[in-house]
C-alpha atoms as a PDB file:
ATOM      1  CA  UNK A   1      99.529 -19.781 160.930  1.00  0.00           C
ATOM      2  CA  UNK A   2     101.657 -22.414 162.942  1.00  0.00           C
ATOM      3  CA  UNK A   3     104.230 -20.688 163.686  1.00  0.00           C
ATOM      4  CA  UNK A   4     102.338 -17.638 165.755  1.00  0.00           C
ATOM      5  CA  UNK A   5     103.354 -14.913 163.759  1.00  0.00           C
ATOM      6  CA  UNK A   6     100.032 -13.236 162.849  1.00  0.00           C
ATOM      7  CA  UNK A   7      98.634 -13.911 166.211  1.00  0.00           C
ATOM      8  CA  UNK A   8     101.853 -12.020 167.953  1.00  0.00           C
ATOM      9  CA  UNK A   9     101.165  -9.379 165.750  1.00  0.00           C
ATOM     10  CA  UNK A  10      97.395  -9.223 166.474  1.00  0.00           C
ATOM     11  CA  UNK A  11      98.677  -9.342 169.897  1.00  0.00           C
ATOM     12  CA  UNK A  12     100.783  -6.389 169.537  1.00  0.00           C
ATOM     13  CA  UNK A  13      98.168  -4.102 168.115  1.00  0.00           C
ATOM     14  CA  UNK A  14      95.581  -4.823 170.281  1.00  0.00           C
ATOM     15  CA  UNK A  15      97.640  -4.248 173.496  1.00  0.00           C
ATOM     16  CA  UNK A  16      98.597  -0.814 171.298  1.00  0.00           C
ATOM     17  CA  UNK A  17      94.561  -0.465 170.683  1.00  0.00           C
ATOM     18  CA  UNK A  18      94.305  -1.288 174.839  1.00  0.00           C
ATOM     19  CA  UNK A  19      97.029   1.375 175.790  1.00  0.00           C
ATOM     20  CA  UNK A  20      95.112   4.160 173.720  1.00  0.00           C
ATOM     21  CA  UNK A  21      92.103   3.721 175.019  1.00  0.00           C
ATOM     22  CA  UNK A  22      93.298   4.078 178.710  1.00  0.00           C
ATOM     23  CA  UNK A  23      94.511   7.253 177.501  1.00  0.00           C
ATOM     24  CA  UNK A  24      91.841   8.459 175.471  1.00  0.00           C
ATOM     25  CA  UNK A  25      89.934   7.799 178.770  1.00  0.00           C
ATOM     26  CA  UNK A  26      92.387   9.428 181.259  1.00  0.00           C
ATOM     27  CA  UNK A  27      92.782  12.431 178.627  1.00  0.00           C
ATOM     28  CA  UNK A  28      89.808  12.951 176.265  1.00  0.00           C
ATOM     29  CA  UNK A  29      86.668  11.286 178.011  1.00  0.00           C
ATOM     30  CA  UNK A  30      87.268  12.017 181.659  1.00  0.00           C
ATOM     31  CA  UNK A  31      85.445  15.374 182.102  1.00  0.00           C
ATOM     32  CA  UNK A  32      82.796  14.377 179.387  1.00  0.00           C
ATOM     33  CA  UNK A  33      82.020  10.756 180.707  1.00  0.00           C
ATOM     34  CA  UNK A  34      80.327   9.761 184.258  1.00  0.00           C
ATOM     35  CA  UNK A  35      82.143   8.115 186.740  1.00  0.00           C
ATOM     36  CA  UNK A  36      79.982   4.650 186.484  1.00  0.00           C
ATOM     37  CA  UNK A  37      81.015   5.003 182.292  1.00  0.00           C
ATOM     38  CA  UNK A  38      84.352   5.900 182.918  1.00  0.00           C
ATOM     39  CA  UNK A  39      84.480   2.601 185.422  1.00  0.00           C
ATOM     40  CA  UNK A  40      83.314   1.021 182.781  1.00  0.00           C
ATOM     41  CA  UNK A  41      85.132   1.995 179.838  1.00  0.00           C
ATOM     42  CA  UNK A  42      88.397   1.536 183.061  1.00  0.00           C
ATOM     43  CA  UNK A  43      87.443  -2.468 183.237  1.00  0.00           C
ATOM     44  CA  UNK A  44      87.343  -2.728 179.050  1.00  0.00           C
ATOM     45  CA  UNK A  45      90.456  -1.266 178.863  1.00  0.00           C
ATOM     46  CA  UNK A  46      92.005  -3.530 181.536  1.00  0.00           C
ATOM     47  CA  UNK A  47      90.990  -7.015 180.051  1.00  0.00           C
ATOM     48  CA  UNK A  48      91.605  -6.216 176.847  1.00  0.00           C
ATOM     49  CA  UNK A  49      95.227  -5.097 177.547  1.00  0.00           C
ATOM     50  CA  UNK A  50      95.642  -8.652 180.057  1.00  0.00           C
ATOM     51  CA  UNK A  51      94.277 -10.679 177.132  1.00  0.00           C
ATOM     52  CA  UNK A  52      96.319  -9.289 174.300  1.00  0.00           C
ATOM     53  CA  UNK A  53      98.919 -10.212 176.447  1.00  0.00           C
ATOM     54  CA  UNK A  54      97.461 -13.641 176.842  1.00  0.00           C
ATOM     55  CA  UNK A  55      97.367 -13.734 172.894  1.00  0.00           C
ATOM     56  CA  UNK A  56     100.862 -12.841 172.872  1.00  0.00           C
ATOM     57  CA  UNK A  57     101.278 -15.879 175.123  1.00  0.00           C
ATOM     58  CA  UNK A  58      99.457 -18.432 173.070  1.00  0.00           C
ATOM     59  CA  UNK A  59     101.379 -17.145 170.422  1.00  0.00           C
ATOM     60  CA  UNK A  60     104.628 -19.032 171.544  1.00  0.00           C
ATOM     61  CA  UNK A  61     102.407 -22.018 172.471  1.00  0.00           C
ATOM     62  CA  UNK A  62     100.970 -22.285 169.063  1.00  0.00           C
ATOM     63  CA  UNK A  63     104.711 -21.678 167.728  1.00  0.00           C
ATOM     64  CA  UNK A  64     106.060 -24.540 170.130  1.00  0.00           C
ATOM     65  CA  UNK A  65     103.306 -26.978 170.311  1.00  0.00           C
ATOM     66  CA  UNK A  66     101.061 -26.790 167.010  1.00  0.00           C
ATOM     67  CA  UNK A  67      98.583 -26.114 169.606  1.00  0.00           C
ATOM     68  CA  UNK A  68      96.467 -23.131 171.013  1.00  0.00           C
ATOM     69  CA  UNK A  69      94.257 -21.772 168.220  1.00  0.00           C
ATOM     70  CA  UNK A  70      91.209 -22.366 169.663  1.00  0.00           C
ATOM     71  CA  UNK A  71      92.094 -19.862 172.270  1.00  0.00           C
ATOM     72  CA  UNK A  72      93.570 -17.262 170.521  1.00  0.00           C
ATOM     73  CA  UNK A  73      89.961 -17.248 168.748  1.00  0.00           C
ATOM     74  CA  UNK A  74      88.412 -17.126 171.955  1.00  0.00           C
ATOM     75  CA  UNK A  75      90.469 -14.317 173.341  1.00  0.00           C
ATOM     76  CA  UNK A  76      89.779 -12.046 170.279  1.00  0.00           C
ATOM     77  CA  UNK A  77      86.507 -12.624 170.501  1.00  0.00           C
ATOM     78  CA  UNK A  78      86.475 -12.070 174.512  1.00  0.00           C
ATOM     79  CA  UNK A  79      88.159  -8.519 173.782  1.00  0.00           C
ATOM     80  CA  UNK A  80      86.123  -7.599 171.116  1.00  0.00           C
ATOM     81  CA  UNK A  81      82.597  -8.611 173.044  1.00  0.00           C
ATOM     82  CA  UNK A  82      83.578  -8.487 176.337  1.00  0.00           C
ATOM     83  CA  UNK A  83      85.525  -4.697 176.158  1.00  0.00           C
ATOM     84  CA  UNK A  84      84.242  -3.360 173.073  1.00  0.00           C
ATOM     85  CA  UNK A  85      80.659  -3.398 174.189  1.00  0.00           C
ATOM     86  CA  UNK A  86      81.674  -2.236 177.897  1.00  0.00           C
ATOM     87  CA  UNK A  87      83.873   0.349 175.766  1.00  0.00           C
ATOM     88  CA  UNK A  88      79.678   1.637 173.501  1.00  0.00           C
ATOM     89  CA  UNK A  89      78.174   1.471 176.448  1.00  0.00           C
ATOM     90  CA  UNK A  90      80.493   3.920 178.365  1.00  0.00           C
ATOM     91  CA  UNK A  91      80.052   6.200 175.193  1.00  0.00           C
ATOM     92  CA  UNK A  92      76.786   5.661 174.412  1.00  0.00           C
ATOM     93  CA  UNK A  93      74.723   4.658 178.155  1.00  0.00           C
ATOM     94  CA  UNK A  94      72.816   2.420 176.351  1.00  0.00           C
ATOM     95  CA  UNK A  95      72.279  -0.556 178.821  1.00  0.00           C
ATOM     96  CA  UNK A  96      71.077  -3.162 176.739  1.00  0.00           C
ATOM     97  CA  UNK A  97      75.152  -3.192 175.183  1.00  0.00           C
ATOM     98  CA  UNK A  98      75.293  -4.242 178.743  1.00  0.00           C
ATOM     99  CA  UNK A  99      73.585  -7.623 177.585  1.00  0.00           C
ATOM    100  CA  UNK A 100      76.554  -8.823 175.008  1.00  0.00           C
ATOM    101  CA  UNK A 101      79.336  -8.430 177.852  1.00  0.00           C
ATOM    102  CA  UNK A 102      79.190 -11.633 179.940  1.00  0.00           C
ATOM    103  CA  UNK A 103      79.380 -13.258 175.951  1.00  0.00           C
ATOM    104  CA  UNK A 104      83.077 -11.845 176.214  1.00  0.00           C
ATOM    105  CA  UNK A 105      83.566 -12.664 179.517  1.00  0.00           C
ATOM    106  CA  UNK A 106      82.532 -16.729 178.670  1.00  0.00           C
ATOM    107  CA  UNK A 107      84.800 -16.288 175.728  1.00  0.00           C
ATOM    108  CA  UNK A 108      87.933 -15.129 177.675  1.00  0.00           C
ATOM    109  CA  UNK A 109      87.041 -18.344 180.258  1.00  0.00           C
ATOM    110  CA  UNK A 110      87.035 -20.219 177.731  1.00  0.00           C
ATOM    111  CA  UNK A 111      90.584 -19.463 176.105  1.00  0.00           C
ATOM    112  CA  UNK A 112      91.454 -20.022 179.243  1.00  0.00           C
ATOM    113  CA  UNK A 113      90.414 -23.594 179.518  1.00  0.00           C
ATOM    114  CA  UNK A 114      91.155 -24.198 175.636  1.00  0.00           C
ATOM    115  CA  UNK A 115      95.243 -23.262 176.689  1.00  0.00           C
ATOM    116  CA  UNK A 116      95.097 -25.201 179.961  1.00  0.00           C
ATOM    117  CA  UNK A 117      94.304 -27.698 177.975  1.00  0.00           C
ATOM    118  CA  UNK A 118      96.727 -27.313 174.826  1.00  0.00           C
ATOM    119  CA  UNK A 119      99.191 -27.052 178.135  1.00  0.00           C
ATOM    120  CA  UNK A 120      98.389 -30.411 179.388  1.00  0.00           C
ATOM    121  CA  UNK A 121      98.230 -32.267 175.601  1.00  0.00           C
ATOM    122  CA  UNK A 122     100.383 -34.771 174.530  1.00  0.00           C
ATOM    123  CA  UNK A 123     102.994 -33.844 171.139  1.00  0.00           C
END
């Protein structure tokens, strides 16, 4: 896994997985979902496209540096918490999937911090 491939490709598929489900929403779920859900299901879709970019990103650091792992783990697991359970609650309405979403959200803020800091390490 040093050299970023399987991560890039990760990355690549879940920016797919991110660019379907802004359709699905814009094309299959607009006239059956309500406008809070669809907001919803709108801010999944948006920072789990931005962070499979980021993965793509930490990709090339782990490639360069050795370094970076930590937060592509934390960005997969920031997508799939953070947007999967905005994406069941927008289907479902069931609130309490509302309680597993700032779990993503600390996830993604920390990738953040673990690449800042893979950024600022030392070969």
């Amino acid at each position: 896994m040093t050299d970023g491939r399987p991560i890039r490709a990760l990355a690549a598929i879940l920016a797919g997985l991110a660019v379907a489900a802004g359709a699905l929403a814009a094309h299959a779920l607009e006239k059956r979902l309500t406008a809070e859900a669809l907001d919803w299901w709108d801010t999944g879709a948006r920072y789990h496209l931005w962070h499979a970019i980021a993965l793509w990103l930490v990709a090339d650091t782990i490639r360069a540096t050795g370094r970076g792992r930590g937060a592509a783990l934390a960005f997969i697991a920031g997508i799939v918490l953070f947007s999967g359970s905005l994406y069941a609650l927008a289907l479902t309405g069931e609130r309490s999937l509302g309680m597993i979403t700032p779990f993503g959200g600390v996830a993604f803020l920390v990738g953040w911090a673990l690449l800042a800091l893979s950024a600022l390490a030392k070969r």
